[in-house]
C-alpha atoms as a PDB file:
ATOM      1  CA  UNK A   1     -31.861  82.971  -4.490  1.00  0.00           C
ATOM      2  CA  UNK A   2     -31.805  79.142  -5.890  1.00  0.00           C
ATOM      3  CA  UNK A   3     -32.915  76.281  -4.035  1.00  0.00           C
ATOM      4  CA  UNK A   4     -32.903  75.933  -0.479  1.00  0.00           C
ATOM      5  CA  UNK A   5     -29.872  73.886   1.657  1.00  0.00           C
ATOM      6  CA  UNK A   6     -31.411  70.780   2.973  1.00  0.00           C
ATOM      7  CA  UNK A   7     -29.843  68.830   5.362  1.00  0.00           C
ATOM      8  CA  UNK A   8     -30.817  65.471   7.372  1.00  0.00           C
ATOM      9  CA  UNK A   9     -29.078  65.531  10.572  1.00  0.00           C
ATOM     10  CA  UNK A  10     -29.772  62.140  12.345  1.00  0.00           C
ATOM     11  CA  UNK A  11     -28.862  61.033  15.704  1.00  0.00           C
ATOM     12  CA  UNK A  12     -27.988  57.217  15.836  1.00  0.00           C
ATOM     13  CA  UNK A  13     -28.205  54.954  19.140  1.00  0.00           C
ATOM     14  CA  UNK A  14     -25.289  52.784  18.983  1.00  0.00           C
ATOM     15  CA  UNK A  15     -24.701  49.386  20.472  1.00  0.00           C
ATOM     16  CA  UNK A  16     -21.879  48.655  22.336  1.00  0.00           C
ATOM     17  CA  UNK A  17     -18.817  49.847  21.035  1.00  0.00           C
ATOM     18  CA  UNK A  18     -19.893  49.460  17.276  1.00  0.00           C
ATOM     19  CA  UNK A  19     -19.632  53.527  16.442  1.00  0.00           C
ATOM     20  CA  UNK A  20     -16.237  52.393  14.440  1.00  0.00           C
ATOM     21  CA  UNK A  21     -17.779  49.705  12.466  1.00  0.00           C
ATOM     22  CA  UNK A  22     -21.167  51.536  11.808  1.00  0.00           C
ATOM     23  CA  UNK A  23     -19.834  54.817  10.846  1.00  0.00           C
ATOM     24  CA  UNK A  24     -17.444  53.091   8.337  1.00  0.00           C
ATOM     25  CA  UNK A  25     -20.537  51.114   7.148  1.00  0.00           C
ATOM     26  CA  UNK A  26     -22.102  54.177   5.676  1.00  0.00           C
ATOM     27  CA  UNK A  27     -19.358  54.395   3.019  1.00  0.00           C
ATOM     28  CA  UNK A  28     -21.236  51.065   1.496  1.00  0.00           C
ATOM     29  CA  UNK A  29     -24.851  53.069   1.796  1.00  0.00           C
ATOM     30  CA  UNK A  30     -26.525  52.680  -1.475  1.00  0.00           C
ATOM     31  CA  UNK A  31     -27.904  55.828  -1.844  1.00  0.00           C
ATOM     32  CA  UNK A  32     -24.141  57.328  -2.027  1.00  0.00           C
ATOM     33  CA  UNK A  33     -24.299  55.668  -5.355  1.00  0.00           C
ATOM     34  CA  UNK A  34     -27.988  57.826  -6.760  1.00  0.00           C
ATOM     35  CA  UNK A  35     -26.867  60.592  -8.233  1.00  0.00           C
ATOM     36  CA  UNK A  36     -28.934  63.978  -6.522  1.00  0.00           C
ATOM     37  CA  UNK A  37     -29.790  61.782  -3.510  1.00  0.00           C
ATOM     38  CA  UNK A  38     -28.861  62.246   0.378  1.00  0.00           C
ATOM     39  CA  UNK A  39     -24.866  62.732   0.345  1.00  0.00           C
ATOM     40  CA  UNK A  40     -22.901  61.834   3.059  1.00  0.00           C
ATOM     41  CA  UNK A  41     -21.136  64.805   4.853  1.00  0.00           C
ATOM     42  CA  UNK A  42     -19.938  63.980   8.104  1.00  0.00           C
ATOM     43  CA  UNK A  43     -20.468  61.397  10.411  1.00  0.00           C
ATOM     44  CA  UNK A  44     -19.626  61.602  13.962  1.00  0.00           C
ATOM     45  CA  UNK A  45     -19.364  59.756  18.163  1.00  0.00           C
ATOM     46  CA  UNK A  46     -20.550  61.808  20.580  1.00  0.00           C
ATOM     47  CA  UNK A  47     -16.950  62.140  22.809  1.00  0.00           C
ATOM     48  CA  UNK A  48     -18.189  61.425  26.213  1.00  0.00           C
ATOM     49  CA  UNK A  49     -15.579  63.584  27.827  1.00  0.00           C
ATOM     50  CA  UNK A  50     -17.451  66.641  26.262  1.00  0.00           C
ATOM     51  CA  UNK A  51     -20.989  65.707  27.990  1.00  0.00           C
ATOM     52  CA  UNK A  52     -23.737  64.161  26.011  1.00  0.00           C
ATOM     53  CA  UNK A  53     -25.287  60.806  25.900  1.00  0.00           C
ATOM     54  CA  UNK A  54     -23.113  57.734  24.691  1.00  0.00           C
ATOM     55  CA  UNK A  55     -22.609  55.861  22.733  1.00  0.00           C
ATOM     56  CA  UNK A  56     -24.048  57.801  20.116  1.00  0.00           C
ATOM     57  CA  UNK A  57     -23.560  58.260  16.172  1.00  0.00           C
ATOM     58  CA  UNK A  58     -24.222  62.032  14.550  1.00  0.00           C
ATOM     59  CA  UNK A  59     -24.769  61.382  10.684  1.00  0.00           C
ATOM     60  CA  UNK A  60     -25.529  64.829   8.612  1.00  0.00           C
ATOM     61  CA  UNK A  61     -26.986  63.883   4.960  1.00  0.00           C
ATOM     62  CA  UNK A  62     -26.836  66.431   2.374  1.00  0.00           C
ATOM     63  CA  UNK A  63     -30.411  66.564   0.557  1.00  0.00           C
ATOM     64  CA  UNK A  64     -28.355  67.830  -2.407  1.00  0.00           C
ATOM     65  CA  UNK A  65     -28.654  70.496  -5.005  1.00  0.00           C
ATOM     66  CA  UNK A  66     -32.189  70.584  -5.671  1.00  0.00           C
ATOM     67  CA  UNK A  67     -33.525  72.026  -2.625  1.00  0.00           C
ATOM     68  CA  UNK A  68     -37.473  70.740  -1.713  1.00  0.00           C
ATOM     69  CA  UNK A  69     -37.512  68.754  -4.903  1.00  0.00           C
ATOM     70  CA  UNK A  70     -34.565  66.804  -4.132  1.00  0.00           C
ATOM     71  CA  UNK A  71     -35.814  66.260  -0.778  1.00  0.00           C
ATOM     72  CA  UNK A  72     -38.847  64.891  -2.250  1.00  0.00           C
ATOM     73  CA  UNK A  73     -37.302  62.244  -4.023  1.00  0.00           C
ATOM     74  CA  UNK A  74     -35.512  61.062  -0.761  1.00  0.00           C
ATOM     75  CA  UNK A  75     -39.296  60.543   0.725  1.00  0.00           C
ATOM     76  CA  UNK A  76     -40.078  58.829  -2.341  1.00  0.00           C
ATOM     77  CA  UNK A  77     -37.598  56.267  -2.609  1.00  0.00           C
ATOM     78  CA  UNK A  78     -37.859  55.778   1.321  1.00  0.00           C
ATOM     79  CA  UNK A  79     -41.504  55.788   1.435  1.00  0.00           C
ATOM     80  CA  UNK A  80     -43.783  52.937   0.032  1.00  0.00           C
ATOM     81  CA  UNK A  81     -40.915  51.851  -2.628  1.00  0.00           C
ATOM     82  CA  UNK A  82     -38.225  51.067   0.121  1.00  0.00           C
ATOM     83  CA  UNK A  83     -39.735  47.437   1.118  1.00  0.00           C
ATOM     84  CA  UNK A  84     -39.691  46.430  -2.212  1.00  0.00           C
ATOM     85  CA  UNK A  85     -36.793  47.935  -3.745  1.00  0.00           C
ATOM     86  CA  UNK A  86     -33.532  48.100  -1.692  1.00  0.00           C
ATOM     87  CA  UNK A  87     -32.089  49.008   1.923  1.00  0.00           C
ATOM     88  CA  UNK A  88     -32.947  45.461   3.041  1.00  0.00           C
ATOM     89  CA  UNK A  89     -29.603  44.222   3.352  1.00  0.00           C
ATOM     90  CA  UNK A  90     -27.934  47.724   4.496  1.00  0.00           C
ATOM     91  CA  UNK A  91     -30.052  47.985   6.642  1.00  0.00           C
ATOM     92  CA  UNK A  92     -30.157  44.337   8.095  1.00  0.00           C
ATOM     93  CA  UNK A  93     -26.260  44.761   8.524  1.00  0.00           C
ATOM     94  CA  UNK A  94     -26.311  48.186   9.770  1.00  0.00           C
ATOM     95  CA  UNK A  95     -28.623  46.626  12.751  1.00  0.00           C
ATOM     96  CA  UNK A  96     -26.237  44.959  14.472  1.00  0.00           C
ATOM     97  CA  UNK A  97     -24.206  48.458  15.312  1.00  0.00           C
ATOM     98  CA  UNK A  98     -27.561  50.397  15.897  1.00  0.00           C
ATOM     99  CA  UNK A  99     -30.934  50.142  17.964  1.00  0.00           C
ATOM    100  CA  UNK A 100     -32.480  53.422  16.711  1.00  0.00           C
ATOM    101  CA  UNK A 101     -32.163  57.319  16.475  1.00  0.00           C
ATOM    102  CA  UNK A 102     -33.704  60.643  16.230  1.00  0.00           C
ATOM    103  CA  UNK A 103     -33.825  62.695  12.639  1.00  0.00           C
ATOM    104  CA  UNK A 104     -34.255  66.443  12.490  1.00  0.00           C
ATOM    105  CA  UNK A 105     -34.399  67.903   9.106  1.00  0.00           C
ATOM    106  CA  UNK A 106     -32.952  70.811   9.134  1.00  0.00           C
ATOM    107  CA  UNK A 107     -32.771  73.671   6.665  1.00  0.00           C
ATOM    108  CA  UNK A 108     -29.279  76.374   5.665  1.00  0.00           C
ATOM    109  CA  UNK A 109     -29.888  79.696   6.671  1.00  0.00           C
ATOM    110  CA  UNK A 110     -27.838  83.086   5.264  1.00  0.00           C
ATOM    111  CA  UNK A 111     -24.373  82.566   6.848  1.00  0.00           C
ATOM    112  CA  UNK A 112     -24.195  78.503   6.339  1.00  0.00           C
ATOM    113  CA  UNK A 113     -21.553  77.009   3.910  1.00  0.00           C
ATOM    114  CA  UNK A 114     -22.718  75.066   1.714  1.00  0.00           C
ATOM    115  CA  UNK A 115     -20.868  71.231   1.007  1.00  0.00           C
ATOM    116  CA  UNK A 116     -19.360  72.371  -1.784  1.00  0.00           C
ATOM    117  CA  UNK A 117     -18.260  76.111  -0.085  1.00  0.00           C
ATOM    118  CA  UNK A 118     -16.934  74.066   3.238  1.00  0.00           C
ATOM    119  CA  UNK A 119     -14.802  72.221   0.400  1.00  0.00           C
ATOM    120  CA  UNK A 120     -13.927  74.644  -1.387  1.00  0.00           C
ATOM    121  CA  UNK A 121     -12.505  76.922   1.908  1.00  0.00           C
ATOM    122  CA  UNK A 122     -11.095  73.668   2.859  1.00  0.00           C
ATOM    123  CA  UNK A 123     -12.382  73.668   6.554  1.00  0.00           C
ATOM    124  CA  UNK A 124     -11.717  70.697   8.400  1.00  0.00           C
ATOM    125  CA  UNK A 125     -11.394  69.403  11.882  1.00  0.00           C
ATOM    126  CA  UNK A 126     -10.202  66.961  13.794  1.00  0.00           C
ATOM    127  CA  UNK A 127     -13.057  67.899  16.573  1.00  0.00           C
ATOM    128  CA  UNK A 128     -16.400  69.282  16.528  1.00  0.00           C
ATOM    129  CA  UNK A 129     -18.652  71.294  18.484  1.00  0.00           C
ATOM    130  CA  UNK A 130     -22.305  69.933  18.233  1.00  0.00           C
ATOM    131  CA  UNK A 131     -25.005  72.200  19.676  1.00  0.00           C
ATOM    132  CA  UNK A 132     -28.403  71.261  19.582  1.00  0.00           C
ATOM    133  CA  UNK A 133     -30.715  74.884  21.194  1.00  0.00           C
ATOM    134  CA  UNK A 134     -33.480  75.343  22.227  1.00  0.00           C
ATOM    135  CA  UNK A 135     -35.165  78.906  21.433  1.00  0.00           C
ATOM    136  CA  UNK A 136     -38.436  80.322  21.583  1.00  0.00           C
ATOM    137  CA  UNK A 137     -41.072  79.650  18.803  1.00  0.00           C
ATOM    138  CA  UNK A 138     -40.821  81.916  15.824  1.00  0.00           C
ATOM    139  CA  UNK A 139     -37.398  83.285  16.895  1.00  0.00           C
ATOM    140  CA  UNK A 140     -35.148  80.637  15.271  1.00  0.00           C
ATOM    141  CA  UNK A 141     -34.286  82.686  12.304  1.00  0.00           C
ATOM    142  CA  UNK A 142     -33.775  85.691  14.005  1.00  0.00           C
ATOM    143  CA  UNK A 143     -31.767  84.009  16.866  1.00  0.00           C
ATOM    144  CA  UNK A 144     -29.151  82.603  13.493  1.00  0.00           C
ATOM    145  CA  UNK A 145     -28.853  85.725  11.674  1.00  0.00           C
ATOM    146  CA  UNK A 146     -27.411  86.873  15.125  1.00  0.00           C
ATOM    147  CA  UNK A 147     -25.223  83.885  15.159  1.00  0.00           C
ATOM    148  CA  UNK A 148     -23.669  84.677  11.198  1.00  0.00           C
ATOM    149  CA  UNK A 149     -23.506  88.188  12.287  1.00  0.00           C
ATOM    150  CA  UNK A 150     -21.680  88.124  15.579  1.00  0.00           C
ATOM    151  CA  UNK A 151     -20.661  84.550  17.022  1.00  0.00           C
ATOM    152  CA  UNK A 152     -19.264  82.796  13.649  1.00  0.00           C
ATOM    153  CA  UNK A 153     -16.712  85.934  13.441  1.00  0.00           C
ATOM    154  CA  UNK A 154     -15.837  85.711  16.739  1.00  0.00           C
ATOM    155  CA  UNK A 155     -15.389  81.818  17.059  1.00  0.00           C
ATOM    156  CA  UNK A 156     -13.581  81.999  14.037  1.00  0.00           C
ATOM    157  CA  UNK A 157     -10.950  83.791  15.580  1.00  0.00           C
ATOM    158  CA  UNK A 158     -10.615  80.911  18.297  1.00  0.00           C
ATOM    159  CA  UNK A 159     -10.834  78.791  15.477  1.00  0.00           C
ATOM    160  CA  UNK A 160     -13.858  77.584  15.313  1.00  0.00           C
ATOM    161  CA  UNK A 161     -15.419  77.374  11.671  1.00  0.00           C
ATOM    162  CA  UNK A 162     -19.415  77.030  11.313  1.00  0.00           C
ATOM    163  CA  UNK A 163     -20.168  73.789   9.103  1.00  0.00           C
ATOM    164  CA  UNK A 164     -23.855  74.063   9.795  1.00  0.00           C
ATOM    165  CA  UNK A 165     -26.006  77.054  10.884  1.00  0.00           C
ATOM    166  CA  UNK A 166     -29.431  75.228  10.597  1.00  0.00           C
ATOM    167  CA  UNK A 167     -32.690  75.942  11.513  1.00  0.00           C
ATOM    168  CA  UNK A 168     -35.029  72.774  12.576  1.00  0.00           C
ATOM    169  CA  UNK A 169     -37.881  72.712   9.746  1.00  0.00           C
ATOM    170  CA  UNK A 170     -39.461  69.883  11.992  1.00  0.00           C
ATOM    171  CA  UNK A 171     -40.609  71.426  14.994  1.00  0.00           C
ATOM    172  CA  UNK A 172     -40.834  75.251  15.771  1.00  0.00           C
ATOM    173  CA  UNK A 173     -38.697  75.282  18.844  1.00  0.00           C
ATOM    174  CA  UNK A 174     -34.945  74.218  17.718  1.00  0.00           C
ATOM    175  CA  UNK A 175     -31.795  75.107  16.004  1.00  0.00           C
ATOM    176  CA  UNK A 176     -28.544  72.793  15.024  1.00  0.00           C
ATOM    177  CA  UNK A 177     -25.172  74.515  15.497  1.00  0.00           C
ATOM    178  CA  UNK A 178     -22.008  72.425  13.728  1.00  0.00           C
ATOM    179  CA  UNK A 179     -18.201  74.317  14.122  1.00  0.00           C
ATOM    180  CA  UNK A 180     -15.325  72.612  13.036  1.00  0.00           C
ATOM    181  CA  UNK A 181     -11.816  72.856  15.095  1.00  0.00           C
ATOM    182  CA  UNK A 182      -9.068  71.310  16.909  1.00  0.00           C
ATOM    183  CA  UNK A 183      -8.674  70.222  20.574  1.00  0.00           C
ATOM    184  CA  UNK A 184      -6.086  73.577  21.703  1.00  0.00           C
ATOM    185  CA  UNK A 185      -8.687  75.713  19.526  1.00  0.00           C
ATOM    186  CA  UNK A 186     -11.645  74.306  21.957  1.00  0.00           C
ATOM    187  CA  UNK A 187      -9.266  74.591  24.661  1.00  0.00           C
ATOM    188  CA  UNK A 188      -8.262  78.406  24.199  1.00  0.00           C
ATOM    189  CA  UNK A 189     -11.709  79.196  23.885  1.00  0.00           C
ATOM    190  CA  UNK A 190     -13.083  77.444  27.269  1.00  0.00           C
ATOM    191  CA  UNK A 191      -9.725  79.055  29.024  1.00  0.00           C
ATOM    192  CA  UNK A 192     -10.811  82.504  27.703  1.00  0.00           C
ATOM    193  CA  UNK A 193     -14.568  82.098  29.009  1.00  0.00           C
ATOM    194  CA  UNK A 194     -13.646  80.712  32.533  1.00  0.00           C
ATOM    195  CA  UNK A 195     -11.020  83.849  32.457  1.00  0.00           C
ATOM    196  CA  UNK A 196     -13.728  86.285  31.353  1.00  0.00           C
ATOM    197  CA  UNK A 197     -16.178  85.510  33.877  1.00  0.00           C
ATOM    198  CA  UNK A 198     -13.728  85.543  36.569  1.00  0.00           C
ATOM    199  CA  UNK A 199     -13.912  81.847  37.112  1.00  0.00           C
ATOM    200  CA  UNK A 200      -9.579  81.381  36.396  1.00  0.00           C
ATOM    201  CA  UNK A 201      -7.012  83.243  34.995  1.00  0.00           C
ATOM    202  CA  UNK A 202      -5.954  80.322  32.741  1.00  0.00           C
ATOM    203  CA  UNK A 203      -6.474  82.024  29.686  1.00  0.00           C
ATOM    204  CA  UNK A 204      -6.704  85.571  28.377  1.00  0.00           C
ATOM    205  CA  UNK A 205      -9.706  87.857  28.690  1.00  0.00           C
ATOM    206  CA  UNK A 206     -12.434  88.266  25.922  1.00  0.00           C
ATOM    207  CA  UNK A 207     -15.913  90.664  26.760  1.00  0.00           C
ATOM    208  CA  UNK A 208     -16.774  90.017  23.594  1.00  0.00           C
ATOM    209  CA  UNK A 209     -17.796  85.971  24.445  1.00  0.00           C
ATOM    210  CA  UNK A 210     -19.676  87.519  27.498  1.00  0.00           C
ATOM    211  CA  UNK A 211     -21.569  89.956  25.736  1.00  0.00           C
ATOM    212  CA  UNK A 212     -22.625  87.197  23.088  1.00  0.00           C
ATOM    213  CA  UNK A 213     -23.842  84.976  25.767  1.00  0.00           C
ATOM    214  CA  UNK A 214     -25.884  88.242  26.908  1.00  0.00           C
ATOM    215  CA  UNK A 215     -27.357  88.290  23.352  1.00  0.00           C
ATOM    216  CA  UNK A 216     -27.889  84.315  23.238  1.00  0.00           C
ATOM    217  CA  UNK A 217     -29.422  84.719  26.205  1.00  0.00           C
ATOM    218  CA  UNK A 218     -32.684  86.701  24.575  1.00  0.00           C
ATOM    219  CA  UNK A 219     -33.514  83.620  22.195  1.00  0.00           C
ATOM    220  CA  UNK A 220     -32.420  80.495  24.012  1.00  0.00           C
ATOM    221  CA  UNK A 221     -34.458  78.737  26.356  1.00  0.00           C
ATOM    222  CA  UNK A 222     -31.975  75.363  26.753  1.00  0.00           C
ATOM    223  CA  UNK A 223     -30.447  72.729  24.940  1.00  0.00           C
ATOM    224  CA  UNK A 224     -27.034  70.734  25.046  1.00  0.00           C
ATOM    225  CA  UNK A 225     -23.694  71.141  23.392  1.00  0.00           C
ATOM    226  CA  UNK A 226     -21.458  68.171  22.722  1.00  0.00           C
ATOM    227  CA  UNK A 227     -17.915  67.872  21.234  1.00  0.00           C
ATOM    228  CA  UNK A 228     -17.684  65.315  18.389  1.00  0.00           C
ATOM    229  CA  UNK A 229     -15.078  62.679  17.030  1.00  0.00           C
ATOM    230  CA  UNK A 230     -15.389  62.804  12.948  1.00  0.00           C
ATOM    231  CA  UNK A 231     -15.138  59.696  10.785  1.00  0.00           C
ATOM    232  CA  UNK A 232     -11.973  60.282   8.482  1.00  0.00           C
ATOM    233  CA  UNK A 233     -12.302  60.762   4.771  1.00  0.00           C
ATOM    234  CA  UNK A 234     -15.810  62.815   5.063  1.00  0.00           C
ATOM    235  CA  UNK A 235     -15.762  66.418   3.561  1.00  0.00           C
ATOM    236  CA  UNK A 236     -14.286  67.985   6.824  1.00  0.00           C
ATOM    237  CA  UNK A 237     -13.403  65.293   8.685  1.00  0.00           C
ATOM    238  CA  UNK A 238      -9.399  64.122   8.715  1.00  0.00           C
ATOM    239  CA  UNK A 239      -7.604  61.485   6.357  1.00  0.00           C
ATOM    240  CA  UNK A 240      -7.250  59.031   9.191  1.00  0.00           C
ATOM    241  CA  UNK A 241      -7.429  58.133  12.411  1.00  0.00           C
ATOM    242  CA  UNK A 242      -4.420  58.436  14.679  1.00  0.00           C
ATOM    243  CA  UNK A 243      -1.961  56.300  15.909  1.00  0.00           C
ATOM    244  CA  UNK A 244      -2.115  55.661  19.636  1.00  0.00           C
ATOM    245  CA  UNK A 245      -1.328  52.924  22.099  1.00  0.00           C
ATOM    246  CA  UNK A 246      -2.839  52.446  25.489  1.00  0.00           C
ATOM    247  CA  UNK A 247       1.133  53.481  26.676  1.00  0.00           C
ATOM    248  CA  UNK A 248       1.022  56.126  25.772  1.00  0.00           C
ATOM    249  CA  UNK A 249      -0.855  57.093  29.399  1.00  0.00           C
ATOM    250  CA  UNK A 250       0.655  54.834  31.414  1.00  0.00           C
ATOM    251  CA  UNK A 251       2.755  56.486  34.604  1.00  0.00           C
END
């Protein structure tokens, strides 16, 4: 079966309105330049209009090709070695964007591309939906070989492509959820819910998202979903920002 899929998925308290400026500061990261170490694969804001704290930064780190090992030699060099041999001015810079965060590592499961399979489909998005569950202990794996099975199918025809099936290797209660997709994709897919459960007739009518909420419903116990702005340039984010002037809203 070959290594495991590693994955550091960190959450990043931002300060003020410095998401732009830290999220294109990780492009100057040195460990981008260590060959097998943590690679950058997306970086995200939390979009406020989605729900969620703000302002927040969602940075996903692949551990890289070498499974365990490979995330062993990430602990190393940012263990006992780190005060003496690097991140100090990285770091010192990177504090004046960022107060703190929260890291989950986080482990692939059977139904998760891998970086180099989300390039090589060529998934991208100019929106994400982040969902961080909560399920009961010991289900987790169970709970996302339902997901690969049923839901990444079925959001994929609302186009909605998993980035990140992940189960949450540090604590026994949580799993990480990453789809990539565009704002009328997220918006077909809440008209079609509302529609479904008789809440408007917006959109059109789909008992299949009812009947996986029935199924969800057996392993989750909470949690939040957010929707995500990616940086540009990352594997499956877009080449750039886009244009836009304050105008353009104006009555």
């Amino acid at each position: 079966m070959g290594s495991r899929d590693l994955y550091l998925y960190e959450v990043v308290d931002i300060i003020g309105q410095g998401q732009y400026d830290y999220m294109e500061h990780l492009w100057r990261d040195p460990v981008l330049r260590m060959p097998e170490m943590f690679g950058l694969q997306g970086s995200f804001y939390v979009c406020a209009a989605g729900g969620g704290r703000w302002p927040q930064v969602v940075n996903i780190w692949d551990c890289g090709t070498q499974g365990w090992d490979g995330w062993a030699a990430n602990v190393d060099r940012m263990n006992l070695k780190r005060r003496k041999a690097f991140y100090g001015d990285w770091w010192d810079e990177a504090a004046k964007w960022r107060s703190g965060g929260f890291d989950r590592l986080c482990g692939g499961v059977p139904g998760s591309p891998t970086t180099e399979q989300i390039q090589a489909a060529g998934i991208r998005g100019t929106l994400f939906v982040n969902e961080i569950l909560q399920v009961r202990p010991g289900s987790a794996l169970d709970f996302l070989d339902a997901v690969a099975e049923v839901r990444k199918p079925l959001l994929a025809e609302y186009g909605h492509h998993a980035t990140g099936l992940y189960e949450v290797l540090s604590n026994q209660h949580e799993v990480v959820l990453v789809w990539a997709t565009d704002l009328p994709a997220q918006l077909r897919y809440r008209k079609a819910r509302d529609t479904t459960r008789g809440l408007s007739d917006d959109g059109d009518a789909d008992d299949r998202i009812v009947a996986w909420e029935r199924v969800s419903a057996e392993f989750v116990t909470g949690g939040d979903t957010h929707l995500m702005t990616p940086l540009p340039r990352t594997v499956y984010g877009p080449d750039d920002w886009e244009d836009a002037a304050l105008e353009d809203w104006l009555a």
